[in-house]
PDB file of N, CA and C in Angstrom:
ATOM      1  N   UNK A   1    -164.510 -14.399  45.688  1.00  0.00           N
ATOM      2  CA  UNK A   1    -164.603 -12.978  45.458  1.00  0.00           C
ATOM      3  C   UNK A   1    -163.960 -12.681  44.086  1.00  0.00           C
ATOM      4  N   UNK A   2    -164.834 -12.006  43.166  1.00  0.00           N
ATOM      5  CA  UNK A   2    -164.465 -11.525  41.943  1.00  0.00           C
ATOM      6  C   UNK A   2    -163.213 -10.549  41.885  1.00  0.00           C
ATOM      7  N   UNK A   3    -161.957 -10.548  40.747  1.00  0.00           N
ATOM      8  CA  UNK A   3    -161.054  -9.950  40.914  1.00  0.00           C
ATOM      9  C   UNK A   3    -160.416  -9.429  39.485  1.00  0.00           C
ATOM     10  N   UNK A   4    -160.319  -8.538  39.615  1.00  0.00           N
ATOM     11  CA  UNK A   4    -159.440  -7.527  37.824  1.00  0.00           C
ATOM     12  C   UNK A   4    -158.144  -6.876  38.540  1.00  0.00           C
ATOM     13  N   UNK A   5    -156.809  -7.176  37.212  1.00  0.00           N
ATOM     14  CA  UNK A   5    -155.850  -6.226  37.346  1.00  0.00           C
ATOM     15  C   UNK A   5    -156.107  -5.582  35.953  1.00  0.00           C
ATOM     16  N   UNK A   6    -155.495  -4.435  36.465  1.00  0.00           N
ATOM     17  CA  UNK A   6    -155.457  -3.452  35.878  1.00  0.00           C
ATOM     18  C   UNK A   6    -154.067  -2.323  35.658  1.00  0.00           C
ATOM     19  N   UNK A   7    -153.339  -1.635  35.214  1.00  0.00           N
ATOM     20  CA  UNK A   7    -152.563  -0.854  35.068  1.00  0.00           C
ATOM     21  C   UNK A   7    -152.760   0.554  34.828  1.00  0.00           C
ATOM     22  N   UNK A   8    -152.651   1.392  36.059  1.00  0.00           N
ATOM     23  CA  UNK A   8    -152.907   2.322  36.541  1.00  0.00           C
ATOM     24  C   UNK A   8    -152.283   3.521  35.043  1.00  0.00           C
ATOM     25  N   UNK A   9    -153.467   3.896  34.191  1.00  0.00           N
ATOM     26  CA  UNK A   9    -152.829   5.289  33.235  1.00  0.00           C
ATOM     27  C   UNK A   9    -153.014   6.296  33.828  1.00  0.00           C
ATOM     28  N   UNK A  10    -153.241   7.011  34.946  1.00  0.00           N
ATOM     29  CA  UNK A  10    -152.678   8.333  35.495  1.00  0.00           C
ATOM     30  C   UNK A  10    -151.607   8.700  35.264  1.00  0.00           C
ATOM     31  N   UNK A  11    -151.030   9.552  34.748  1.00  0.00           N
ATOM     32  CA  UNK A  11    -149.697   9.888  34.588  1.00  0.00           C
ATOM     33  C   UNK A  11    -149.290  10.145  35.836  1.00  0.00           C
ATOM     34  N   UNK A  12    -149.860  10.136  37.495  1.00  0.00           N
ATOM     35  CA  UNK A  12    -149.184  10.580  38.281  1.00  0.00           C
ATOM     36  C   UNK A  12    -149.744   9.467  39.338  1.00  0.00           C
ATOM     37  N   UNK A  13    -150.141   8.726  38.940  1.00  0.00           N
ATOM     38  CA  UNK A  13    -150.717   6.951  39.333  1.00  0.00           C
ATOM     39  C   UNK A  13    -152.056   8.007  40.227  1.00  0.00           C
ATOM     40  N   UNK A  14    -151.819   7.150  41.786  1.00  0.00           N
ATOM     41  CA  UNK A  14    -152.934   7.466  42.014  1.00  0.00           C
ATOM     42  C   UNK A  14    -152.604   7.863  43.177  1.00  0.00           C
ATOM     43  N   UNK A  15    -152.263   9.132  42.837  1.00  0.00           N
ATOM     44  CA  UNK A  15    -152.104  10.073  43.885  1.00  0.00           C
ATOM     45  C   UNK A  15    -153.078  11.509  43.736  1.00  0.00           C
ATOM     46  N   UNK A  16    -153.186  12.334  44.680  1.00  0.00           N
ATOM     47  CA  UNK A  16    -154.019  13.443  44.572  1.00  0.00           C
ATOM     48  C   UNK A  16    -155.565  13.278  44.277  1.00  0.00           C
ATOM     49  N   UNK A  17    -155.644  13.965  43.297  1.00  0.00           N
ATOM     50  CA  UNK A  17    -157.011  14.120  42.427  1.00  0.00           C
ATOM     51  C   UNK A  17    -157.300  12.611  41.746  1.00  0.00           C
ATOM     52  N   UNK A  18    -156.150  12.095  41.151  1.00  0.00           N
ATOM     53  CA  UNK A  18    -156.799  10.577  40.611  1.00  0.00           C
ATOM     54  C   UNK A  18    -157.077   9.553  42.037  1.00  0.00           C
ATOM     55  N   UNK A  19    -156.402   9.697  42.737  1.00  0.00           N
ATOM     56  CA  UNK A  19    -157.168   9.134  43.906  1.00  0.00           C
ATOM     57  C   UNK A  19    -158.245   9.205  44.765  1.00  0.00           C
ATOM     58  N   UNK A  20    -158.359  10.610  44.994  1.00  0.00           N
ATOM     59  CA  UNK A  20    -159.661  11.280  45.116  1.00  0.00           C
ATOM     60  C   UNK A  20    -161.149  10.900  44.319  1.00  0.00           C
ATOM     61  N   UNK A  21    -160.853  11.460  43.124  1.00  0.00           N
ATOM     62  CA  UNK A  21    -161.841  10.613  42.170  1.00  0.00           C
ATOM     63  C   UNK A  21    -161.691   8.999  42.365  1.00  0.00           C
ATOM     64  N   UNK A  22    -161.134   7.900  42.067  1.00  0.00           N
ATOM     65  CA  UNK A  22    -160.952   6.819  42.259  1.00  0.00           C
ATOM     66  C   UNK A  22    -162.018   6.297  43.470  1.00  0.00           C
ATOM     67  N   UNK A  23    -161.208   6.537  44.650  1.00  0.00           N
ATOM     68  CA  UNK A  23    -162.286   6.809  46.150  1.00  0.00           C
ATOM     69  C   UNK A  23    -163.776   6.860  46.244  1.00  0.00           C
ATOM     70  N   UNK A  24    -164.055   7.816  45.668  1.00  0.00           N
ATOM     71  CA  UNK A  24    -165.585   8.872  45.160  1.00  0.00           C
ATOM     72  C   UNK A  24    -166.248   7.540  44.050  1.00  0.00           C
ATOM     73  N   UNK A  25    -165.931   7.246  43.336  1.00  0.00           N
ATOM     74  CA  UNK A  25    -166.200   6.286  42.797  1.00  0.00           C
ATOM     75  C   UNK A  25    -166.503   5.111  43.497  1.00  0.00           C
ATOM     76  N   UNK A  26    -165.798   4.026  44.240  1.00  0.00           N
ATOM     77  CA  UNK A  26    -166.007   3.399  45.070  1.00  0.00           C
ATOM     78  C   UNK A  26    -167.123   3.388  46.084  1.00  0.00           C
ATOM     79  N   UNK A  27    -166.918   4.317  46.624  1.00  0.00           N
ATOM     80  CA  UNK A  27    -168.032   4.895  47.401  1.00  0.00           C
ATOM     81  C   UNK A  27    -169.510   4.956  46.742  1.00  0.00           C
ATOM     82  N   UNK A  28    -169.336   5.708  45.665  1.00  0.00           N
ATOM     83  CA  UNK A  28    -170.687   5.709  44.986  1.00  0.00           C
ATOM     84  C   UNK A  28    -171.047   4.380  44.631  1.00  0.00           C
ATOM     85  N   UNK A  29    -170.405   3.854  44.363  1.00  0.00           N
ATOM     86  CA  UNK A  29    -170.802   2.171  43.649  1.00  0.00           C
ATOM     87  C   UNK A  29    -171.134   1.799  45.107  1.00  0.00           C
ATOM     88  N   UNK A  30    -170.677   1.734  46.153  1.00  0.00           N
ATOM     89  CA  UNK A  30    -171.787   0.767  46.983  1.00  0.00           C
ATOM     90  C   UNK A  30    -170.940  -0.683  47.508  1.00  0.00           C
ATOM     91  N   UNK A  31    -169.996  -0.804  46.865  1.00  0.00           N
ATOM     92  CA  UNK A  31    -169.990  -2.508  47.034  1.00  0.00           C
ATOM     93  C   UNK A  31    -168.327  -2.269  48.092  1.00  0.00           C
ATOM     94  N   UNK A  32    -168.045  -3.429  48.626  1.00  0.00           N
ATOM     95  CA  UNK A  32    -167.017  -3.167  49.216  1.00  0.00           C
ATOM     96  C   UNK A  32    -165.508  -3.656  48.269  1.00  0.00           C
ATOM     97  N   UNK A  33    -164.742  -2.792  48.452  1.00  0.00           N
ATOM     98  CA  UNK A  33    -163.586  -3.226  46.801  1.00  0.00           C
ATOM     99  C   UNK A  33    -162.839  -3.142  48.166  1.00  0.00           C
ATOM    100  N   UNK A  34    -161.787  -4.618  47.793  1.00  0.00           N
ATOM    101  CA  UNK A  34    -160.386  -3.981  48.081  1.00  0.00           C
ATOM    102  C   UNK A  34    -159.299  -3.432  46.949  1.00  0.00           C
ATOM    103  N   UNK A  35    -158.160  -2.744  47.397  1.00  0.00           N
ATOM    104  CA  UNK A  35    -157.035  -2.521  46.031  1.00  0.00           C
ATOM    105  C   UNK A  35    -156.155  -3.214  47.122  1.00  0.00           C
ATOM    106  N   UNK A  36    -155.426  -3.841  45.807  1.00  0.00           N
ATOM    107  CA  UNK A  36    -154.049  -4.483  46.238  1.00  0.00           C
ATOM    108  C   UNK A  36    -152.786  -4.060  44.900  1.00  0.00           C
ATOM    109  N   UNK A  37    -151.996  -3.261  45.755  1.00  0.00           N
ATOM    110  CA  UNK A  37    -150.586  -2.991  45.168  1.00  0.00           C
ATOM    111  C   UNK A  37    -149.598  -4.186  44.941  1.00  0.00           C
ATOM    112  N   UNK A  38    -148.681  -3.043  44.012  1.00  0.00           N
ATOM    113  CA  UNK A  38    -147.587  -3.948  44.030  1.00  0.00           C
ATOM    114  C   UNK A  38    -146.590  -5.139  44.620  1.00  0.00           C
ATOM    115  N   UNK A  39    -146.629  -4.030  45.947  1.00  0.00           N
ATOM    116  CA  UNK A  39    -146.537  -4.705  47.242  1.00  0.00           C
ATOM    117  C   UNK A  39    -147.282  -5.963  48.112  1.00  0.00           C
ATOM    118  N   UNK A  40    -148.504  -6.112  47.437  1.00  0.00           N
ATOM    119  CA  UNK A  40    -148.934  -7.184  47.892  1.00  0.00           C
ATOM    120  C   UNK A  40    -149.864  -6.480  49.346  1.00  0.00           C
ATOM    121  N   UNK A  41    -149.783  -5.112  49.621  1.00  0.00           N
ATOM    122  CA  UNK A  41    -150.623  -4.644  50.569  1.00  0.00           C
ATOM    123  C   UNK A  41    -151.956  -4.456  50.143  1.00  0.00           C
ATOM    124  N   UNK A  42    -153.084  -4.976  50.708  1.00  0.00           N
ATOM    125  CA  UNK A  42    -154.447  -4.527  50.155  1.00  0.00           C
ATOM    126  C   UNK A  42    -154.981  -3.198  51.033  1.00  0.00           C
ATOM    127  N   UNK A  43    -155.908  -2.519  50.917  1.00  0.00           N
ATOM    128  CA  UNK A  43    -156.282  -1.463  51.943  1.00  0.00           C
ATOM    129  C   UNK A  43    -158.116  -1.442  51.031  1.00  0.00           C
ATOM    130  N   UNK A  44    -158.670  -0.764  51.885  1.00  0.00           N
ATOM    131  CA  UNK A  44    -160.541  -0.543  51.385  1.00  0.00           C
ATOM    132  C   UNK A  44    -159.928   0.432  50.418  1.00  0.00           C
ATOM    133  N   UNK A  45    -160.146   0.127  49.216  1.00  0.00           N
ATOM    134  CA  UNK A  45    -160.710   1.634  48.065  1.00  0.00           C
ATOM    135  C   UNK A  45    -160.963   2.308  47.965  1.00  0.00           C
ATOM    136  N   UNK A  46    -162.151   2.301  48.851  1.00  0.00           N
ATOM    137  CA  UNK A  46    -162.618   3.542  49.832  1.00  0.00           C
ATOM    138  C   UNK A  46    -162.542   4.547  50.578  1.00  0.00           C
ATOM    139  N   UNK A  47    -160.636   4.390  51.260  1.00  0.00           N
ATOM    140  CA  UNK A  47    -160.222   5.242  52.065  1.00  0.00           C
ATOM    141  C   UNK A  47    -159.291   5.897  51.186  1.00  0.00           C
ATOM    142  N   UNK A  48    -159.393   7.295  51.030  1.00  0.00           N
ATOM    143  CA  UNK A  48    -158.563   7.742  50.517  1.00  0.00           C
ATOM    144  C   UNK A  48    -157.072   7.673  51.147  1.00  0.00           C
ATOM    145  N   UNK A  49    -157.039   7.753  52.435  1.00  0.00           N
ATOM    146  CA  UNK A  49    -155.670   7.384  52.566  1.00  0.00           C
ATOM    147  C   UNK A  49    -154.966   6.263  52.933  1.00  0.00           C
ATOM    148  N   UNK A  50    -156.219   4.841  52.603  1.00  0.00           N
ATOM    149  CA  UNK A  50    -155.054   3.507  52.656  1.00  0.00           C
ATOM    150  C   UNK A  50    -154.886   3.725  51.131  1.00  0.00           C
ATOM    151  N   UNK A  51    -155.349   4.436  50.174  1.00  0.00           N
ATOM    152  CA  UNK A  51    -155.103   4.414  48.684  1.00  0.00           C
ATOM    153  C   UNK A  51    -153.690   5.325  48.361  1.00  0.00           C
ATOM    154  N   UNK A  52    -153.563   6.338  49.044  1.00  0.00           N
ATOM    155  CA  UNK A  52    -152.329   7.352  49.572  1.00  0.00           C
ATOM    156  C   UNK A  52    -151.035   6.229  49.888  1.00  0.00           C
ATOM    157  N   UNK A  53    -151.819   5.530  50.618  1.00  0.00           N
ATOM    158  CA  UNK A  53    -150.441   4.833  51.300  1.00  0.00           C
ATOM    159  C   UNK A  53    -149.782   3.732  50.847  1.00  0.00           C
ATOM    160  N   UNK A  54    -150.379   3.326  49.966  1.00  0.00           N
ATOM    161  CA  UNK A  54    -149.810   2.422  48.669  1.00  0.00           C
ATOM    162  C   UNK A  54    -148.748   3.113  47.835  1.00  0.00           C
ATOM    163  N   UNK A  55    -148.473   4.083  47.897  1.00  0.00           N
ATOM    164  CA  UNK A  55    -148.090   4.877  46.489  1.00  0.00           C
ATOM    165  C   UNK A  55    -147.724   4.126  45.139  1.00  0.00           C
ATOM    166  N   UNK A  56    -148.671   4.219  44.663  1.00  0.00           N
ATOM    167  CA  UNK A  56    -148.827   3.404  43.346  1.00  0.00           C
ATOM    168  C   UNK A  56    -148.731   4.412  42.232  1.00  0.00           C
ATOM    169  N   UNK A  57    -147.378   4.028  41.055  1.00  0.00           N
ATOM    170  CA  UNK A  57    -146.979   5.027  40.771  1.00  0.00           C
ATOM    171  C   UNK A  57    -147.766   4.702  39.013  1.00  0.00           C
ATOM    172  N   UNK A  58    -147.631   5.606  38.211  1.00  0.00           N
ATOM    173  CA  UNK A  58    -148.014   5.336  37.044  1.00  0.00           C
ATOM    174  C   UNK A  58    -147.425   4.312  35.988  1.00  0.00           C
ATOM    175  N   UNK A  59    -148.403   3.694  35.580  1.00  0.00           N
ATOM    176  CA  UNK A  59    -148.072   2.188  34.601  1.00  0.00           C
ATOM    177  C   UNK A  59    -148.145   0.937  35.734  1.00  0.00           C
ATOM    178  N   UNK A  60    -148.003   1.438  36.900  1.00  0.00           N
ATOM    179  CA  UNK A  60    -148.295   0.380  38.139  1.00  0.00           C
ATOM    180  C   UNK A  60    -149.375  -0.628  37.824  1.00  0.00           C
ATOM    181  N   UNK A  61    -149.191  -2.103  37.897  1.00  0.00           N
ATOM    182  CA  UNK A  61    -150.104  -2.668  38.187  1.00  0.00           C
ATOM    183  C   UNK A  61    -151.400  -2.945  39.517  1.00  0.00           C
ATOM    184  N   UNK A  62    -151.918  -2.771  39.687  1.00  0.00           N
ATOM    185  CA  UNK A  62    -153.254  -2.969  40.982  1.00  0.00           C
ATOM    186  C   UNK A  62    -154.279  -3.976  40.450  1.00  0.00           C
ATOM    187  N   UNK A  63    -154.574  -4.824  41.738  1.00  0.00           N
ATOM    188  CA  UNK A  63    -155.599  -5.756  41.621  1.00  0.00           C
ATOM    189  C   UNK A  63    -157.141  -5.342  42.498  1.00  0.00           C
ATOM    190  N   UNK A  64    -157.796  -5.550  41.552  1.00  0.00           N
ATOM    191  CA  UNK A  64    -159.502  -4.515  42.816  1.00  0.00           C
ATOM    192  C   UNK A  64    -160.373  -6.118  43.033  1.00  0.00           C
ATOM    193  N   UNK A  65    -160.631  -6.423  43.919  1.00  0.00           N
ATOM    194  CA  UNK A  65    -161.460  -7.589  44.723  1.00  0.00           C
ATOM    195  C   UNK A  65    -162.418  -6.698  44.990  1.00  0.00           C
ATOM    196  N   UNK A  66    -163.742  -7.430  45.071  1.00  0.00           N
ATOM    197  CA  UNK A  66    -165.139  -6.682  45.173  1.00  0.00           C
ATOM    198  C   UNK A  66    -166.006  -7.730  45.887  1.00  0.00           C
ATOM    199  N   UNK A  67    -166.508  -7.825  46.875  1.00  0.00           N
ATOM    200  CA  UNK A  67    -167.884  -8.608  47.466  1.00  0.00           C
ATOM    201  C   UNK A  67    -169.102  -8.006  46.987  1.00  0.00           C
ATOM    202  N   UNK A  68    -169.897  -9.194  47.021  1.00  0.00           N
ATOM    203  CA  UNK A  68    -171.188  -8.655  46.989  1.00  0.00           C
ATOM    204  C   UNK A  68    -172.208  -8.962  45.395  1.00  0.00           C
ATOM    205  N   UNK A  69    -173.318  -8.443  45.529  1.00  0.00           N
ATOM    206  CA  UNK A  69    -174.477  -9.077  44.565  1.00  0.00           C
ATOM    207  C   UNK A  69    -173.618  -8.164  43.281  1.00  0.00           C
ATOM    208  N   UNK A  70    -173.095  -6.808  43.124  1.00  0.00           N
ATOM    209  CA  UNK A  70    -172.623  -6.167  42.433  1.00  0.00           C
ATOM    210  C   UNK A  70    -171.280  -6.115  42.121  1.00  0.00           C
ATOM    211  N   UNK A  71    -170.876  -7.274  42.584  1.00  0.00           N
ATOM    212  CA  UNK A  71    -169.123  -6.902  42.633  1.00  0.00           C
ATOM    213  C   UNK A  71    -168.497  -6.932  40.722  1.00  0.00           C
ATOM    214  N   UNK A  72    -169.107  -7.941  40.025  1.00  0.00           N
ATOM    215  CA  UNK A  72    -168.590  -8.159  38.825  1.00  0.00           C
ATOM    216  C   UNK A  72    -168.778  -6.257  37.872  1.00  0.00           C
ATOM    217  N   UNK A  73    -170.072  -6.047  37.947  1.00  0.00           N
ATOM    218  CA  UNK A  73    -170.673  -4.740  37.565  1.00  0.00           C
ATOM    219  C   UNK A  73    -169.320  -3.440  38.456  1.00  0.00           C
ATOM    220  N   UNK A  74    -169.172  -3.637  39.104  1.00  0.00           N
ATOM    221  CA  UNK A  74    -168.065  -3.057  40.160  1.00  0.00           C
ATOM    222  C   UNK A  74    -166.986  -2.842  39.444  1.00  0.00           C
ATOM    223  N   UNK A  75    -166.245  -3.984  39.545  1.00  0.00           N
ATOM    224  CA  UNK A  75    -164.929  -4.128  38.957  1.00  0.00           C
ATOM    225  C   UNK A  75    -164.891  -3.107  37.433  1.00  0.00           C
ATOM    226  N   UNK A  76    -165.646  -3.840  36.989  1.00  0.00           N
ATOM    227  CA  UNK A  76    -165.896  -3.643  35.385  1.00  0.00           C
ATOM    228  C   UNK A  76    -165.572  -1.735  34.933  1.00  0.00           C
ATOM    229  N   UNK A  77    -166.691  -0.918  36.444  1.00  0.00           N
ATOM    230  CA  UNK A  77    -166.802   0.290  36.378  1.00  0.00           C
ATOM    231  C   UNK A  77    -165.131   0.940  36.475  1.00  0.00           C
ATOM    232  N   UNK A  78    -164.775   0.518  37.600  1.00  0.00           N
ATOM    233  CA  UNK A  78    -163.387   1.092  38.346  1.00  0.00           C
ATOM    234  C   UNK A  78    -162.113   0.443  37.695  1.00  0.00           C
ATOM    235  N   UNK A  79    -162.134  -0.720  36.902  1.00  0.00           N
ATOM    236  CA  UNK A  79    -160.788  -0.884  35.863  1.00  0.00           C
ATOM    237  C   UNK A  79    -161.504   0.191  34.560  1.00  0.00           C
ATOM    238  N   UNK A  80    -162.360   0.377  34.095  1.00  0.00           N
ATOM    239  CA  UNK A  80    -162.197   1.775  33.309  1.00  0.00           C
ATOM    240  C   UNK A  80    -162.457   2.362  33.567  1.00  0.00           C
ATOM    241  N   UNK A  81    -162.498   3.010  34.654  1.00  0.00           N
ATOM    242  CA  UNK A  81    -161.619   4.336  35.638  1.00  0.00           C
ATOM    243  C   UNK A  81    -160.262   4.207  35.694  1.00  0.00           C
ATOM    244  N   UNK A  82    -159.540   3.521  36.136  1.00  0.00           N
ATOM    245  CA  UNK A  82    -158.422   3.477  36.315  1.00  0.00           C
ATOM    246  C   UNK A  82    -157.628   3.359  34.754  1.00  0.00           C
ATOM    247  N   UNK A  83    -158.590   2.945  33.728  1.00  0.00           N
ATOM    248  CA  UNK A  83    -157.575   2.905  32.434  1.00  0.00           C
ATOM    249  C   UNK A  83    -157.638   4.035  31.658  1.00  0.00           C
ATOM    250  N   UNK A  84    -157.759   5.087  32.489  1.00  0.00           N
ATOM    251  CA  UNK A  84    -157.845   6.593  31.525  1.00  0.00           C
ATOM    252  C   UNK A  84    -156.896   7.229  32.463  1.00  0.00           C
ATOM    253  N   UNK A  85    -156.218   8.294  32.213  1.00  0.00           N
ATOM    254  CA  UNK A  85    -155.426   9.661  32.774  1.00  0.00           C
ATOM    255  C   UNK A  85    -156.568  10.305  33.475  1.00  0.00           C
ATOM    256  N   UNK A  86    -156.560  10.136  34.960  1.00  0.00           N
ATOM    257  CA  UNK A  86    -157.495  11.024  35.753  1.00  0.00           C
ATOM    258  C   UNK A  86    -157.193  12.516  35.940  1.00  0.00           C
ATOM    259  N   UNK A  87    -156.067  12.779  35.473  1.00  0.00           N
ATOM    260  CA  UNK A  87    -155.404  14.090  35.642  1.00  0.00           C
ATOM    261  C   UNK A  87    -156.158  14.776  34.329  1.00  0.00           C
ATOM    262  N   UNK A  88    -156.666  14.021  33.579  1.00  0.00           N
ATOM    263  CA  UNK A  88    -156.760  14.742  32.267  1.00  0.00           C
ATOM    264  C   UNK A  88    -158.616  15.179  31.999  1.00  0.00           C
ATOM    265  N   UNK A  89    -158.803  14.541  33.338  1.00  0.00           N
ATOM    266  CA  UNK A  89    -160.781  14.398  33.375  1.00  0.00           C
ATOM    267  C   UNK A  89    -160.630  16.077  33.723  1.00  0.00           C
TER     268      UNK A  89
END
């Protein structure tokens, strides 16, 4: 399974609205992502609140795992998502 870290630029990581969007994204792409925190906890990408329950704070590192015929195209989308200030979209 294909895998990117990345370092979360939300100024408020990925909580609220950057998580929200984040989520929405996932979803739209189709493929199944996990995120894995700091912590070493993974949760679906997908759920906004195993993404809540990470609290992954800003400058945080996260790792996104992706299955599937699309996973590389995947990754690629959602680490630049995650490398912009979602607060600022």
């Amino acid at each position: 399974m294909p895998d990117r870290t990345v370092v979360v630029a939300s100024s408020v990581g990925l909580h609220a609205r950057p998580a929200s969007l984040f989520c929405q994204a996932v979803a739209r792409i189709g493929v199944p992502v996990l995120l894995t925190g700091a912590s070493g906890r993974s949760v679906n990408a997908a759920s906004i609140l195993g993404v809540l329950s990470l609290g992954i704070g800003p400058g945080e590192s996260v790792t996104l795992e992706a299955d599937g015929e699309r996973a590389e195209i995947a990754l690629d989308e959602l680490v630049a998502l995650l490398s912009v200030d979602l607060d600022l979209e």
